[in-house]
Structures are given as structure tokens and as C-alpha cells.
Protein backbone atom coordinates (compact mmCIF):
# COMPACT_ATOMS: atom_id res chain seq x y z
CA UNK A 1 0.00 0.00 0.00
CA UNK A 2 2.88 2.28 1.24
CA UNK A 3 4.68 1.54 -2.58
CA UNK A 4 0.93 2.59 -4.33
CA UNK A 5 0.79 5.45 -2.54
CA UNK A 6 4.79 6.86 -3.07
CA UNK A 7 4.40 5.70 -6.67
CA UNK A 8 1.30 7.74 -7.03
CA UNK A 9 3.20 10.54 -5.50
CA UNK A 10 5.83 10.63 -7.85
CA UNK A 11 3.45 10.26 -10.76
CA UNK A 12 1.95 13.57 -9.93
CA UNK A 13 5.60 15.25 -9.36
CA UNK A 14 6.45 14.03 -12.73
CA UNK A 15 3.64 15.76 -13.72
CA UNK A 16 3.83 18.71 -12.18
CA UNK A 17 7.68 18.80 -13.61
CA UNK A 18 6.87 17.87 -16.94
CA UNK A 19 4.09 20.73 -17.04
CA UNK A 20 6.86 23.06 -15.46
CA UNK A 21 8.97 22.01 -18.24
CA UNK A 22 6.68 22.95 -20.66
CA UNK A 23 5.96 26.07 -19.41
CA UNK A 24 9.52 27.17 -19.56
CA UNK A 25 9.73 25.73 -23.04
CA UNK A 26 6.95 27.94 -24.09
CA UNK A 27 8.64 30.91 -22.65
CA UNK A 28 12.15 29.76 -23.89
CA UNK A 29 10.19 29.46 -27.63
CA UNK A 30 8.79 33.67 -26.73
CA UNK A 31 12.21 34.74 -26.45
CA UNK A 32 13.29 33.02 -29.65
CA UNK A 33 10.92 34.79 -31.49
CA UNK A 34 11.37 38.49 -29.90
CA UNK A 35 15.49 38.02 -30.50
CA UNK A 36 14.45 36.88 -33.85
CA UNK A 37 12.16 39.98 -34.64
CA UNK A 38 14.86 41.74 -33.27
CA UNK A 39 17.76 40.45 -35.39
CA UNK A 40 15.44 40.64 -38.44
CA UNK A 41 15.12 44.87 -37.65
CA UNK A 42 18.63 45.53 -37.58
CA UNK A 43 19.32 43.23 -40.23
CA UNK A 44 16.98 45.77 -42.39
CA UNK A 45 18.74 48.75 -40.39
CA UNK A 46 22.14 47.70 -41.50
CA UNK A 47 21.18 47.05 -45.10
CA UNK A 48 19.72 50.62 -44.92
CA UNK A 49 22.34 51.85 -43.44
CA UNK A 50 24.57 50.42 -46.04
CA UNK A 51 22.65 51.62 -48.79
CA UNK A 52 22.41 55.00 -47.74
CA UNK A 53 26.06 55.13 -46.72
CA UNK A 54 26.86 53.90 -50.60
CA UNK A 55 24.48 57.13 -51.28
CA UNK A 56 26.46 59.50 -49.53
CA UNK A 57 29.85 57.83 -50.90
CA UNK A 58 28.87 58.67 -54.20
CA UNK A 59 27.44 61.70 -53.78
CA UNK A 60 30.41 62.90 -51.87
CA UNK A 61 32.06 61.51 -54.92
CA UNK A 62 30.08 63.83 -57.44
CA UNK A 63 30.88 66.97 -55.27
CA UNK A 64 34.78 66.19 -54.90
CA UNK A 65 35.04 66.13 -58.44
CA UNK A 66 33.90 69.81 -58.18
CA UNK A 67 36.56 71.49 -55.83
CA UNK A 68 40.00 72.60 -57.11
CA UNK A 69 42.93 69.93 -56.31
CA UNK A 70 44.55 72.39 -53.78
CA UNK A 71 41.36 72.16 -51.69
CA UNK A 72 41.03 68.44 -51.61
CA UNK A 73 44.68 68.01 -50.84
CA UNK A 74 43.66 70.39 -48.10
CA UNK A 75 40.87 68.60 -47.10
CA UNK A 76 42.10 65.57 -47.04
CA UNK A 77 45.28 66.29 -44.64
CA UNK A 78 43.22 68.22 -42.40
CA UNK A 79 39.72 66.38 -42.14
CA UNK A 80 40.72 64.45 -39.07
CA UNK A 81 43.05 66.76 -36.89
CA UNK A 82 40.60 69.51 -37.45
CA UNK A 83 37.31 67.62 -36.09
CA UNK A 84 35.80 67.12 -39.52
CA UNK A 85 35.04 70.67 -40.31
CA UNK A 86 37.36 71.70 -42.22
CA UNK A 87 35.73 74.76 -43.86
CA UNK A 88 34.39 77.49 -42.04
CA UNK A 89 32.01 80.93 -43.23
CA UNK A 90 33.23 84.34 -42.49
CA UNK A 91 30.64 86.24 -40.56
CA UNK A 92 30.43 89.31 -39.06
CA UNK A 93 33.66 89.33 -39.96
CA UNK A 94 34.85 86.41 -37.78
CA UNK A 95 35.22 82.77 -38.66
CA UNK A 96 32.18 80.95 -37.83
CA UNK A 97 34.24 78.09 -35.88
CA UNK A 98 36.74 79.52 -33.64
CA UNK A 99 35.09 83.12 -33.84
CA UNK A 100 38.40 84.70 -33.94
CA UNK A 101 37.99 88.19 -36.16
CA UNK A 102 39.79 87.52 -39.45
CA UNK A 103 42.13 90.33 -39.90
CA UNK A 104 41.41 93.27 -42.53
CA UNK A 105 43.73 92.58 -45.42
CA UNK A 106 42.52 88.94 -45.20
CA UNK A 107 38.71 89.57 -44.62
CA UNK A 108 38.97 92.10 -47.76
CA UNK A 109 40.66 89.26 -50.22
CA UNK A 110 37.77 86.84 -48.90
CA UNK A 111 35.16 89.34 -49.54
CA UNK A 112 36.37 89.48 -53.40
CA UNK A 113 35.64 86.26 -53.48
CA UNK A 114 39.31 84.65 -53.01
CA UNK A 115 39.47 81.48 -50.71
CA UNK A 116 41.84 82.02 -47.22
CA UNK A 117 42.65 80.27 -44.13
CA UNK A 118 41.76 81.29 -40.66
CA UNK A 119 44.81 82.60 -39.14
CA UNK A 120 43.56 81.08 -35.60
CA UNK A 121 42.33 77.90 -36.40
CA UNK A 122 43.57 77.16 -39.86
CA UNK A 123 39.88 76.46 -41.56
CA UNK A 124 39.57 77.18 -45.21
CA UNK A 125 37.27 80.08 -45.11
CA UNK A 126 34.68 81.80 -47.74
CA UNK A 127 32.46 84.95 -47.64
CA UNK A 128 28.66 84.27 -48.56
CA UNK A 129 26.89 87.06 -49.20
């Protein structure tokens, strides 16, 4: 009687772990599917990404092809050290990244439309009227 009664004791602990187990399996299976949505977004967000990154590439292209050698040699050497901005408007009569007032003979050149360099921070600088 004693055996009956442990064996039908450990027939409903099997079944309480064996629904347990399922339960876990079903959440186990919920996160599969959110990391999988989730993977599947920035899948899409890098192909995007790469895409528009190819867009910019090539349109960065289209506008280098624009600019006078001595410029893009200028560019190019200075992108980095000079925080990628490398050109700079004169305004107010002061270049528009370090604000230090471009001196006369300079400012009057730039106003005539000739290309400088910011004495203070070294930015290629142009007037827009």
C-alpha cells in the first residue's frame, strides 16, 4: 500500500515537472521569437544603413570632383586633426568656428571672393553674401 501510494506521489511530481517544463519551453520558444524579430530589424537597419552610406559615398564623390585639387589636398590632410570641419564661413567678420575676427587685409581678399585660411584655427574660409 505504502509503494501505491509513493508511486502515485511521484506520478503527480512528474507531472507537475513535466508541465513546469513545458511552461519554460513555451517561454524559452517567446524569447526566440522576440530576438528573432529583433535580429530581423537591424538586419533591415544595417542594409539601410549600407545603402544609404553607398548614397552619400557617391554623392560625396560627385561633389569632390567639383573642388580645385589644392582644396582636396587640403581637405584631405586636415579632415581628421581639425574635427571634420574643415571649412568654415566668415561672418560678421569672424570665422564661424573659432570666432576669432579675421584680420582686414585677409577679410577684404575673402570678400572678393578669393578662398583664405583662418589665421587662428587654420579652416579654409569663404564669404557668402
Amino acid at each position: 500500500m505504502k509503494l501505491a501510494y509513493e508511486t502515485d506521489e511521484l506520478k503527480e511530481k512528474l507531472k507537475i515537472l513535466k508541465e513546469e517544463n513545458i511552461k519554460k519551453e513555451k517561454e524559452i520558444m517567446k524569447k526566440l521569437e522576440e530576438i528573432q524579430e529583433e535580429l530581423e530589424d537591424i538586419e533591415y537597419e544595417k542594409k539601410y544603413t549600407r545603402e544609404k552610406i553607398e548614397k552619400k559615398k557617391k554623392e560625396m564623390e560627385e561633389l569632390r570632383k567639383k573642388l580645385p585639387e589644392e582644396i582636396l589636398e587640403f581637405y584631405d590632410k586636415y579632415r581628421e586633426s581639425l574635427g571634420g570641419k574643415v571649412v568654415a564661413v566668415v561672418e560678421n567678420g569672424a570665422c564661424s568656428v573659432c570666432t576669432m575676427k579675421i584680420p582686414g587685409k585677409v577679410y577684404s581678399e575673402i570678400i572678393k571672393g578669393k578662398e583664405g585660411k583662418c589665421p587662428n584655427c587654420g579652416r579654409w574660409i569663404f564669404y557668402i553674401e
